[in-house]
Structure formats: structure tokens, C-alpha cells
PDB file of N, CA and C in Angstrom:
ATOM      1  N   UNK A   1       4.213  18.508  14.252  1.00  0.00           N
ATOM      2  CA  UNK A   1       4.302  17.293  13.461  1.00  0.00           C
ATOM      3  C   UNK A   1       3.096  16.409  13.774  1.00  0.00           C
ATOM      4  N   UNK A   2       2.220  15.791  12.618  1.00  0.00           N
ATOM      5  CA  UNK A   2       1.338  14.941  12.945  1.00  0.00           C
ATOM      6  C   UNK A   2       1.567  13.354  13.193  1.00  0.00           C
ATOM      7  N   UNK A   3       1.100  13.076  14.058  1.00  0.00           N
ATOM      8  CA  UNK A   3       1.495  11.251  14.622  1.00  0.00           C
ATOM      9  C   UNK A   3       1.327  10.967  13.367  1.00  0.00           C
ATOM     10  N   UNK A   4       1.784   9.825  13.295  1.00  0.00           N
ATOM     11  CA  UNK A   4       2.262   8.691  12.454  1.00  0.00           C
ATOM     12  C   UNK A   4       0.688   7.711  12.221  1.00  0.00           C
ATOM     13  N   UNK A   5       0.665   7.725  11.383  1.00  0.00           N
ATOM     14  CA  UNK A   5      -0.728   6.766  10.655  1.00  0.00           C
ATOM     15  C   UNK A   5      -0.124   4.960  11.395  1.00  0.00           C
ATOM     16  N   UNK A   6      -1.313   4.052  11.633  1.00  0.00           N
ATOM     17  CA  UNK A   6      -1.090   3.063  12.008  1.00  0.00           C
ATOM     18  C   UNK A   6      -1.442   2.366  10.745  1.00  0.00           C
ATOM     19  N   UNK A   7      -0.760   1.181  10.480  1.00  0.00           N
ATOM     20  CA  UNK A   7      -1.095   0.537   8.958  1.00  0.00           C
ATOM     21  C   UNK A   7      -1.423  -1.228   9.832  1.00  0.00           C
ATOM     22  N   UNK A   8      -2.288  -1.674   9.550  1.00  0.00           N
ATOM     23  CA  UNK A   8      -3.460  -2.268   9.520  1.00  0.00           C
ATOM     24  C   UNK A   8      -3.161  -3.284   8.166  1.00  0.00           C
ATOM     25  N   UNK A   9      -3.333  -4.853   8.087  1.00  0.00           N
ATOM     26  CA  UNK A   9      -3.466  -5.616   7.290  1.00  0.00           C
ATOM     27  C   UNK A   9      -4.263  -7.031   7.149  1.00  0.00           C
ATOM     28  N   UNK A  10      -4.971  -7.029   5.946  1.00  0.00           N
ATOM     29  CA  UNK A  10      -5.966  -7.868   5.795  1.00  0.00           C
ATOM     30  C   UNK A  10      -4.946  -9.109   5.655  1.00  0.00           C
ATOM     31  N   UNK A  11      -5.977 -10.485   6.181  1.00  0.00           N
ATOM     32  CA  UNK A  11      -5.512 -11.862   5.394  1.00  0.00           C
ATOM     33  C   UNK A  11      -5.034 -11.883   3.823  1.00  0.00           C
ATOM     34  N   UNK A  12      -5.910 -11.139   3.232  1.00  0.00           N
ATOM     35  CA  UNK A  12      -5.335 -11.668   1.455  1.00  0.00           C
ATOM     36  C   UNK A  12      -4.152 -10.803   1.428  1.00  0.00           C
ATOM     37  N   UNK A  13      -3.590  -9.723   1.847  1.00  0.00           N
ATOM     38  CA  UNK A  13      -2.783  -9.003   1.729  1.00  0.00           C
ATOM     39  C   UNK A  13      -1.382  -9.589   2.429  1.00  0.00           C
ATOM     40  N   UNK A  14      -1.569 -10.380   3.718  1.00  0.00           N
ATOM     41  CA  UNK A  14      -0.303 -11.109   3.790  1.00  0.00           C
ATOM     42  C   UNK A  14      -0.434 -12.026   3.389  1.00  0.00           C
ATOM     43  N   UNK A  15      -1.395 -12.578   2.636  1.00  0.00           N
ATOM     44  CA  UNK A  15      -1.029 -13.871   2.059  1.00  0.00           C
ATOM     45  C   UNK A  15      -0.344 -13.832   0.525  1.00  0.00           C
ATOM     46  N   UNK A  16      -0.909 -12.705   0.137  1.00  0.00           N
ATOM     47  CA  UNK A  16       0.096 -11.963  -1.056  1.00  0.00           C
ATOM     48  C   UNK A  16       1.433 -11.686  -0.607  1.00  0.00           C
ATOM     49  N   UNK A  17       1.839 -10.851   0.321  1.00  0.00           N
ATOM     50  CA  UNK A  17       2.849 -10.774   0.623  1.00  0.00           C
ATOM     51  C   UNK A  17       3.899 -11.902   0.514  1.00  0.00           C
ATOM     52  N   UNK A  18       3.764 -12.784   1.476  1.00  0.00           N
ATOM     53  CA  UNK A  18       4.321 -13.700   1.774  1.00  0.00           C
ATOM     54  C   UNK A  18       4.661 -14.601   0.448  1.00  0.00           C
ATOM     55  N   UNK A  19       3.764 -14.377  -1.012  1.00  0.00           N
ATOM     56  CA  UNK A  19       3.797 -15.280  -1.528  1.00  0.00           C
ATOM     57  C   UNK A  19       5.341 -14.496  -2.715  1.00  0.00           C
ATOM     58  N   UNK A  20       5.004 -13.295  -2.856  1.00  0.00           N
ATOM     59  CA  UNK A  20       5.674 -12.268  -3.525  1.00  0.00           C
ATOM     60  C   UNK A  20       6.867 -12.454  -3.418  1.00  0.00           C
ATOM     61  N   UNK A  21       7.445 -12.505  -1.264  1.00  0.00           N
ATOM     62  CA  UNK A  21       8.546 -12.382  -1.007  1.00  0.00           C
ATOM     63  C   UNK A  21       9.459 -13.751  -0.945  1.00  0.00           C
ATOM     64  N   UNK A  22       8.714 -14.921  -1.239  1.00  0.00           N
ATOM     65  CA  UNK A  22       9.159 -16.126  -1.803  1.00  0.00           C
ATOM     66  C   UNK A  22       9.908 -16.186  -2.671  1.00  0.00           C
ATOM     67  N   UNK A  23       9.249 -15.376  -4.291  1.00  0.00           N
ATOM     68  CA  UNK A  23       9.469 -15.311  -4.981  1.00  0.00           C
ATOM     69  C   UNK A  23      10.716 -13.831  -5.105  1.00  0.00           C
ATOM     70  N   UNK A  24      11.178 -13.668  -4.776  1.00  0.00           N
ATOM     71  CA  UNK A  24      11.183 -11.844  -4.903  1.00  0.00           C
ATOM     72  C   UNK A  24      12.041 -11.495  -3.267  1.00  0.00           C
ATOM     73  N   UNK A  25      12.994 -11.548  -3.206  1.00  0.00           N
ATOM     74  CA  UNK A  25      13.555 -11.573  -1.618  1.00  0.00           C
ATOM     75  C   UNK A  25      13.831  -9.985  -1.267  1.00  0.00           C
ATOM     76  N   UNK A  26      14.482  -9.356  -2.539  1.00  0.00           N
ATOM     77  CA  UNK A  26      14.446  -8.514  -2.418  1.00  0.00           C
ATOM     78  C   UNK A  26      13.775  -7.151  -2.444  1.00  0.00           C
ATOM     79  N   UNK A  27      12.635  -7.936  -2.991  1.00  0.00           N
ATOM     80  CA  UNK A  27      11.745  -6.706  -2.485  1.00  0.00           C
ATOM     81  C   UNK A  27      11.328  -6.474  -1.286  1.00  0.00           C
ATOM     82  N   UNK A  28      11.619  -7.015  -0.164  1.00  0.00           N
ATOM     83  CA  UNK A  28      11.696  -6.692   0.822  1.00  0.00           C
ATOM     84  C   UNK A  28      11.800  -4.985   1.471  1.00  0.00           C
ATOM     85  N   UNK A  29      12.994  -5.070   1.155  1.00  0.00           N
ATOM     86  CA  UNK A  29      13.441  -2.912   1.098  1.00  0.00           C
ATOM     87  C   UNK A  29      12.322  -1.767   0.184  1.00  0.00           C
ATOM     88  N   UNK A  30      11.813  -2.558  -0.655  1.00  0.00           N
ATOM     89  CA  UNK A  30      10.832  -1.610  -1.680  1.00  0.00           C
ATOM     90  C   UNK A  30      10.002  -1.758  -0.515  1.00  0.00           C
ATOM     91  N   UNK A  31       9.570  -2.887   0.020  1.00  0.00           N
ATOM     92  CA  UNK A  31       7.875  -2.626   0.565  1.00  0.00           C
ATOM     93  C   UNK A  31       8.021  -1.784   2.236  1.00  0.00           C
ATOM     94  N   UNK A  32       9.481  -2.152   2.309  1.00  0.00           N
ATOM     95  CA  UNK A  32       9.533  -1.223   3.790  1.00  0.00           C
ATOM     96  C   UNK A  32       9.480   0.129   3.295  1.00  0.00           C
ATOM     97  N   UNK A  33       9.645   0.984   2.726  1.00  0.00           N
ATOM     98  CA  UNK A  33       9.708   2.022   1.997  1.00  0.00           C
ATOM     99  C   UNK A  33       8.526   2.239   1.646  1.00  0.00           C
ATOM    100  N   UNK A  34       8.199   1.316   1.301  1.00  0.00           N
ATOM    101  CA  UNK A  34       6.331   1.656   0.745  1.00  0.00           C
ATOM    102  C   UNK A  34       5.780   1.685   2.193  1.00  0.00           C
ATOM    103  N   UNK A  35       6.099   0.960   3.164  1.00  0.00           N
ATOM    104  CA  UNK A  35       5.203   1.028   4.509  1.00  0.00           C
ATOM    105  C   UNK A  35       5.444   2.367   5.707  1.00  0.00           C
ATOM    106  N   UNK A  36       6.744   2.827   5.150  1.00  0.00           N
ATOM    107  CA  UNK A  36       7.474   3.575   6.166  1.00  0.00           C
ATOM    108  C   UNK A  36       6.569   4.869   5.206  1.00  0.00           C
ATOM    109  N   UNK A  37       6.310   5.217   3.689  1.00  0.00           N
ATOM    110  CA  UNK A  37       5.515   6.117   3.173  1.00  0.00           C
ATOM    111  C   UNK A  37       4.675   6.077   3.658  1.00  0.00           C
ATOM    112  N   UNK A  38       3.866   5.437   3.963  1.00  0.00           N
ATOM    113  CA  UNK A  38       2.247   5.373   4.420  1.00  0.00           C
ATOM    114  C   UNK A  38       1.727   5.362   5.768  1.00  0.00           C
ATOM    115  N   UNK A  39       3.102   5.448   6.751  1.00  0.00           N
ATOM    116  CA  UNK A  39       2.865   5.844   7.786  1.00  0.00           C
ATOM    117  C   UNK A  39       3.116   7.379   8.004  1.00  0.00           C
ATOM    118  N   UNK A  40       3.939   7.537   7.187  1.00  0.00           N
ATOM    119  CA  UNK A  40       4.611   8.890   7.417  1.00  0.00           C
ATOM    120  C   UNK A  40       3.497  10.050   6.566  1.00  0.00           C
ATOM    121  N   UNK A  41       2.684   9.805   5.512  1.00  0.00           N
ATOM    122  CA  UNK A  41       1.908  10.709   4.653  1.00  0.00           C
ATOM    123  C   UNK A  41       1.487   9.698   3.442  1.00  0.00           C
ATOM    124  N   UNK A  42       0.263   9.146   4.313  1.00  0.00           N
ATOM    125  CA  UNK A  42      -0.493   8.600   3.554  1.00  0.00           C
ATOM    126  C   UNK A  42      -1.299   8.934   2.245  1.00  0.00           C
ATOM    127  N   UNK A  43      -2.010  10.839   2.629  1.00  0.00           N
ATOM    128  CA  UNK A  43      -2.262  11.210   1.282  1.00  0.00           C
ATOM    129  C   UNK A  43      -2.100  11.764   0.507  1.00  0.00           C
ATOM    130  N   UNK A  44      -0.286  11.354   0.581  1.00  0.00           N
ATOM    131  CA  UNK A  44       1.172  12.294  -0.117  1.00  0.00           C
ATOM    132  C   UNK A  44       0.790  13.395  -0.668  1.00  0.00           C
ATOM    133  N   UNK A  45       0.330  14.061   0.749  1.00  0.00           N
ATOM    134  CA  UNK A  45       0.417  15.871   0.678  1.00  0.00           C
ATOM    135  C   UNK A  45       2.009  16.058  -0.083  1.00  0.00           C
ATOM    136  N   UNK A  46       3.068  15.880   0.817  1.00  0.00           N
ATOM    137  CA  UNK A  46       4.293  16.036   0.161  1.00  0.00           C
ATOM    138  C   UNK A  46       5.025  15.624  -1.428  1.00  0.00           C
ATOM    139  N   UNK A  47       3.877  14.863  -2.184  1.00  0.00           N
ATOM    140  CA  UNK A  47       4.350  14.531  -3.657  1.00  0.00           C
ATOM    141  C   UNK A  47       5.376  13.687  -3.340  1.00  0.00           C
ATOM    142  N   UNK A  48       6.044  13.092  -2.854  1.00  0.00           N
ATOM    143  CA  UNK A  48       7.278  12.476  -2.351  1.00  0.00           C
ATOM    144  C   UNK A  48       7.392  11.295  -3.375  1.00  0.00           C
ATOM    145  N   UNK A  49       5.899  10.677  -3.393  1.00  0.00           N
ATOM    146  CA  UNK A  49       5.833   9.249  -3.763  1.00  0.00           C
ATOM    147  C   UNK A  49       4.505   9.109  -4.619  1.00  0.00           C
ATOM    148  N   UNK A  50       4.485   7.807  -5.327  1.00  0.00           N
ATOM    149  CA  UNK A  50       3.477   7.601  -6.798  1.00  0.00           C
ATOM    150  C   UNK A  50       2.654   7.126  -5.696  1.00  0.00           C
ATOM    151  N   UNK A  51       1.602   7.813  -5.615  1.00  0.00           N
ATOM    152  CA  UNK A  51       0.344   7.438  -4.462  1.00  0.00           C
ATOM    153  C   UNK A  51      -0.440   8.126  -5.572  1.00  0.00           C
ATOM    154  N   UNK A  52      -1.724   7.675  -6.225  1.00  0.00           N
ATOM    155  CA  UNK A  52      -3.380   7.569  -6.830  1.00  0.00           C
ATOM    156  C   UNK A  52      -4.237   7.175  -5.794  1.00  0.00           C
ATOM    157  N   UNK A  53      -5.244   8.251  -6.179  1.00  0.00           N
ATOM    158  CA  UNK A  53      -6.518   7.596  -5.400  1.00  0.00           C
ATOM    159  C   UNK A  53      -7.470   7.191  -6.743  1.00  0.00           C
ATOM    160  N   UNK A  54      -7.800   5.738  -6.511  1.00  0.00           N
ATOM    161  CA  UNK A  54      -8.568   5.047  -7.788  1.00  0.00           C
ATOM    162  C   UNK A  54      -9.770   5.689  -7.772  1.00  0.00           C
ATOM    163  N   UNK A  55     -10.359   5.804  -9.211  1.00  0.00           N
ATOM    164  CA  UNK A  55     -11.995   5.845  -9.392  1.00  0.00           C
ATOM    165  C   UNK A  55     -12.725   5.259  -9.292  1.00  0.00           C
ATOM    166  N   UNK A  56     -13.807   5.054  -9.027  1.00  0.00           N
ATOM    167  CA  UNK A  56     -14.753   4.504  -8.940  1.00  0.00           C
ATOM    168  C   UNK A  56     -14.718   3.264  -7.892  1.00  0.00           C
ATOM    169  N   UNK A  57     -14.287   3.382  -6.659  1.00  0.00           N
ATOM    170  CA  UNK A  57     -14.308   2.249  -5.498  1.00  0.00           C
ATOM    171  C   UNK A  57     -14.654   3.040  -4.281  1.00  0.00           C
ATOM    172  N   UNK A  58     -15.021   1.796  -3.865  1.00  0.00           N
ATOM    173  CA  UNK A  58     -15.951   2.295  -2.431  1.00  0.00           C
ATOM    174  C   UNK A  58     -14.787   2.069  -1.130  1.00  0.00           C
ATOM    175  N   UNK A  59     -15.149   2.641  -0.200  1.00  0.00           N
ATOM    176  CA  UNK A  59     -14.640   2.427   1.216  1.00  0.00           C
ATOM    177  C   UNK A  59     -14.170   1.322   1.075  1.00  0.00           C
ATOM    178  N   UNK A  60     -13.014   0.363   1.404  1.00  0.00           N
ATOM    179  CA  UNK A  60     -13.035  -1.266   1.784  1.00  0.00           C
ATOM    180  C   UNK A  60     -12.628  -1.505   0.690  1.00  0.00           C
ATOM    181  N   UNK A  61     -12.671  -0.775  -0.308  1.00  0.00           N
ATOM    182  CA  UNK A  61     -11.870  -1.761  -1.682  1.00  0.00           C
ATOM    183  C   UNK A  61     -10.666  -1.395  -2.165  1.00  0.00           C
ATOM    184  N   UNK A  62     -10.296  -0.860  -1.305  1.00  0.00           N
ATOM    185  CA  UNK A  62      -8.214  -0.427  -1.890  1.00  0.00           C
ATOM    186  C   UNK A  62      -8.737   1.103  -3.017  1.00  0.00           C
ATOM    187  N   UNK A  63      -9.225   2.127  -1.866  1.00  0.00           N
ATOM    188  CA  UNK A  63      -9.162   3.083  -2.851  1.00  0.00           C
ATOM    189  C   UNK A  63      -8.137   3.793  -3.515  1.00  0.00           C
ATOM    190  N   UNK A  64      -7.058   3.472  -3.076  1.00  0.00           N
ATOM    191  CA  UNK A  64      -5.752   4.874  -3.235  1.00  0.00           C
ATOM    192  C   UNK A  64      -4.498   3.297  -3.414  1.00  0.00           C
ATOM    193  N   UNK A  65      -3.436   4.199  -4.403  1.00  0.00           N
ATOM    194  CA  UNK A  65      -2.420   2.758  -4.333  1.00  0.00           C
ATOM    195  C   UNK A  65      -1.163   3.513  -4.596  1.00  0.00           C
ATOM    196  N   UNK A  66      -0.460   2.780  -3.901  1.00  0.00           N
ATOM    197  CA  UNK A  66       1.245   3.669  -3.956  1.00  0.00           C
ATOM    198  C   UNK A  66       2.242   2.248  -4.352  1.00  0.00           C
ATOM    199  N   UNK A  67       3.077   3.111  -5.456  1.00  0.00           N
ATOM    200  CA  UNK A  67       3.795   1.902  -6.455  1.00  0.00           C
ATOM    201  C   UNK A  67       5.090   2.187  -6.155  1.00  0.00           C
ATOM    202  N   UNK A  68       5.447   0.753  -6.513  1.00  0.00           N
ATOM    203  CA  UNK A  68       6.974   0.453  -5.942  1.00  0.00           C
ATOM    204  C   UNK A  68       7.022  -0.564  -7.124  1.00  0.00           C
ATOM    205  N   UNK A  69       7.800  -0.211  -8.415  1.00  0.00           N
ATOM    206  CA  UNK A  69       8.723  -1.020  -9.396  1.00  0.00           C
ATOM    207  C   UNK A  69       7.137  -1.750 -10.119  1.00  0.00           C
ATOM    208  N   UNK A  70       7.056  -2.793 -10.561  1.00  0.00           N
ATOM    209  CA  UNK A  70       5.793  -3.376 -10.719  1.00  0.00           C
ATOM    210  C   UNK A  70       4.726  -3.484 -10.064  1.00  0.00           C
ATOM    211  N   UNK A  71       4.908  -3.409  -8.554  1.00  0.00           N
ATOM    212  CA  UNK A  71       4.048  -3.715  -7.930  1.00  0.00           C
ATOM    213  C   UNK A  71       3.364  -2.202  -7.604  1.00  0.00           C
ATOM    214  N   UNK A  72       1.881  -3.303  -6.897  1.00  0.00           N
ATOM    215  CA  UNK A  72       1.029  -2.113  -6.871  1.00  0.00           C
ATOM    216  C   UNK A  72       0.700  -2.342  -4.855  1.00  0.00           C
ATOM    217  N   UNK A  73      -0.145  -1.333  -4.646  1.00  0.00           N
ATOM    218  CA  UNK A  73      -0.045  -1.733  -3.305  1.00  0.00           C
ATOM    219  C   UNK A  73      -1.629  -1.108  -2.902  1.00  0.00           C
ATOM    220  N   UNK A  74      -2.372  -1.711  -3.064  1.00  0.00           N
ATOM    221  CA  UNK A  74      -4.019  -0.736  -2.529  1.00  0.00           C
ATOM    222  C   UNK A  74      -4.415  -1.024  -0.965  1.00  0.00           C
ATOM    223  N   UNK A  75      -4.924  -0.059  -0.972  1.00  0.00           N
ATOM    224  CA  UNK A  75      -5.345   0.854   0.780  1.00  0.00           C
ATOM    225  C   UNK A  75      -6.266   1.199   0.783  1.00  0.00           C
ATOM    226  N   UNK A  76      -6.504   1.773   2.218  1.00  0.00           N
ATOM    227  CA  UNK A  76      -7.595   2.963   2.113  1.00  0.00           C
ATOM    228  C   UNK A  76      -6.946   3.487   3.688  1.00  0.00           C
ATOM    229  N   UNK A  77      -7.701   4.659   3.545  1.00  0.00           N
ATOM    230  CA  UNK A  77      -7.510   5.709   5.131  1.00  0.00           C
ATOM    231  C   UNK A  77      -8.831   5.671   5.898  1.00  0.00           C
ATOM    232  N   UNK A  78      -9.026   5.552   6.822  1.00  0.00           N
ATOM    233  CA  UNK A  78      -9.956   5.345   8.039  1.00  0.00           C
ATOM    234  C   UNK A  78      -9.371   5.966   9.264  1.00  0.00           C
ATOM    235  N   UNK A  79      -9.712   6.932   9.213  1.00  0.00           N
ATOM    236  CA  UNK A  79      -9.036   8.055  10.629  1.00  0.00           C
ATOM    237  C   UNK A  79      -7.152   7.904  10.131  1.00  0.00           C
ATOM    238  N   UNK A  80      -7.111   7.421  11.699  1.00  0.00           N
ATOM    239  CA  UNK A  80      -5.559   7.441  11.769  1.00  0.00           C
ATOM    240  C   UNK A  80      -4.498   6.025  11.439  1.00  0.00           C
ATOM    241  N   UNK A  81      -5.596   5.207  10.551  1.00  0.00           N
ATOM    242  CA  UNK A  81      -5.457   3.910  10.335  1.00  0.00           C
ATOM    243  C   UNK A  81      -5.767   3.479   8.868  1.00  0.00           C
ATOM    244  N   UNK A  82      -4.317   2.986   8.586  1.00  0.00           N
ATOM    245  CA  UNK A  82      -4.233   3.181   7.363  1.00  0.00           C
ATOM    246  C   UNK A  82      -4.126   1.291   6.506  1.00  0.00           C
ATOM    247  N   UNK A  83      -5.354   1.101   6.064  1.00  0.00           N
ATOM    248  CA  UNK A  83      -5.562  -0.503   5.684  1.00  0.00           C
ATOM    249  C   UNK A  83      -5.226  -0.752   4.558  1.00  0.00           C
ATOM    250  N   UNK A  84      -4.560  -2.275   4.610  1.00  0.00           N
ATOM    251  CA  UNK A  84      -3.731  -2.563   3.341  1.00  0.00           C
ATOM    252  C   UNK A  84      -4.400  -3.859   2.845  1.00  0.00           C
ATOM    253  N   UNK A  85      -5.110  -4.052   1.495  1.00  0.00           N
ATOM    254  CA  UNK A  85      -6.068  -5.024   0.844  1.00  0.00           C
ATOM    255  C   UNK A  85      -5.024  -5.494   0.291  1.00  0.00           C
ATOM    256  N   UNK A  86      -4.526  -5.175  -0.728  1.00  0.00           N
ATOM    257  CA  UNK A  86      -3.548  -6.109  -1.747  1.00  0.00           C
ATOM    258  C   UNK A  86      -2.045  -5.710  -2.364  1.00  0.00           C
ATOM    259  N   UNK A  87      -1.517  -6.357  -2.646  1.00  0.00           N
ATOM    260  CA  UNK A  87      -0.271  -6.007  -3.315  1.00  0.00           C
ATOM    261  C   UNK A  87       0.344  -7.274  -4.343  1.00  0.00           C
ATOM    262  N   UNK A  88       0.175  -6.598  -5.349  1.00  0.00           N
ATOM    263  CA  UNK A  88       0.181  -7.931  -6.802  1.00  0.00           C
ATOM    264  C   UNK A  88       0.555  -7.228  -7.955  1.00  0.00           C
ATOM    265  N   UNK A  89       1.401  -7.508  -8.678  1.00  0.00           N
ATOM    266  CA  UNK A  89       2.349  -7.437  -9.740  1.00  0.00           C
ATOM    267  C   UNK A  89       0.831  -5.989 -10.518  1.00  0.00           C
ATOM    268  N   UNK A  90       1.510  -5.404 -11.278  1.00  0.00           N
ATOM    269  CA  UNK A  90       0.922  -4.731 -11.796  1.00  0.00           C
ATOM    270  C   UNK A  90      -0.379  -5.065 -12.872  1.00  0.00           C
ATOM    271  N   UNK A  91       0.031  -6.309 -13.327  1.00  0.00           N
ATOM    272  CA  UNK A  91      -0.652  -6.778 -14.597  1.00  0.00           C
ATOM    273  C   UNK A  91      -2.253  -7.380 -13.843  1.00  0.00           C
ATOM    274  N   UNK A  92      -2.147  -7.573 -12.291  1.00  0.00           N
ATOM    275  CA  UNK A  92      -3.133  -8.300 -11.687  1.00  0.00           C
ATOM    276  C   UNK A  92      -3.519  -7.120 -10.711  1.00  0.00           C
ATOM    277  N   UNK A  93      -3.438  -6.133 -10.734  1.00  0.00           N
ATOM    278  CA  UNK A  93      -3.202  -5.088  -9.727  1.00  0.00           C
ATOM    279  C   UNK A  93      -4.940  -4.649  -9.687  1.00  0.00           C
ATOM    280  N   UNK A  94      -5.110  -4.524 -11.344  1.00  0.00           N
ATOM    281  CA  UNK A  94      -6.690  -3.407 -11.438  1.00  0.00           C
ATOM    282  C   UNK A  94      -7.930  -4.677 -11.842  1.00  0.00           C
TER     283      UNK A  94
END
């Protein structure tokens, strides 16, 4: 079994968060689910979960994004460390 990916988060990303779960209490359980995915198989070898890797972005800009209901959730992988840029309603997502 391979260790577990460490997930890593920027300022704008909890400041999204935080603003989401204001609004939105229960999404709470979606995003643990989204976090507990991305530790467990970040580049859903297993198909398990709606994980894209975007076109045309560089290192550092949320290449890959795994969805939960509207929301979107962009990342990237760096070794065994897995960084989280944003998470914003779908319509503000791209």
C-alpha cells in the first residue's frame, strides 16, 4: 500500500473555504470526502471519483480538479504533497 499523499493549503483556498461553509454548512461532508480522495489517490488511478487534469496550466495553477455537487476543487501534485489553490461554485471555477 502506498502512504497517504499530504494535502497542503493556500491562503485564497481557506479563505474560500471558510466563506462557502458560511454559506453552505453542509457541505462540510462533501469536502471531507473530497479531502479524504486526495489523500488516498490523488491521480484517481482507481476511477473512484470526477478528478480532470486541466489544459493548458502550469505547475502552481490548480492543474487537476475533483468535483463534489457544484463545486469545483483545483490542485496540483508535487511529490507526496498534494496543494489545494481554490474551491468556488462551478460557474467561477474556470
Amino acid at each position: 500500500m502506498l502512504p497517504a499523499y499530504r494535502t497542503l493549503t493556500t491562503p485564497a483556498f481557506e479563505r474560500e473555504t471558510r466563506k462557502i461553509l458560511r454559506r453552505n454548512a453542509r457541505f462540510l461532508g462533501m469536502l471531507e470526502k473530497m479531502l479524504t480522495a486526495l489523500k488516498d489517490d490523488p491521480y484517481n488511478r482507481s476511477r473512484k471519483h470526477d478528478i480532470k487534469k486541466l489544459a493548458g496550466l502550469k505547475p502552481g495553477e490548480g492543474q487537476r480538479r475533483i468535483r463534489a455537487g457544484d463545486y469545483r476543487l483545483r490542485y496540483d501534485i508535487f511529490g507526496h504533497d498534494v496543494v489545494l489553490y481554490a474551491l468556488r461554485h462551478r460557474k467561477e471555477a474556470y
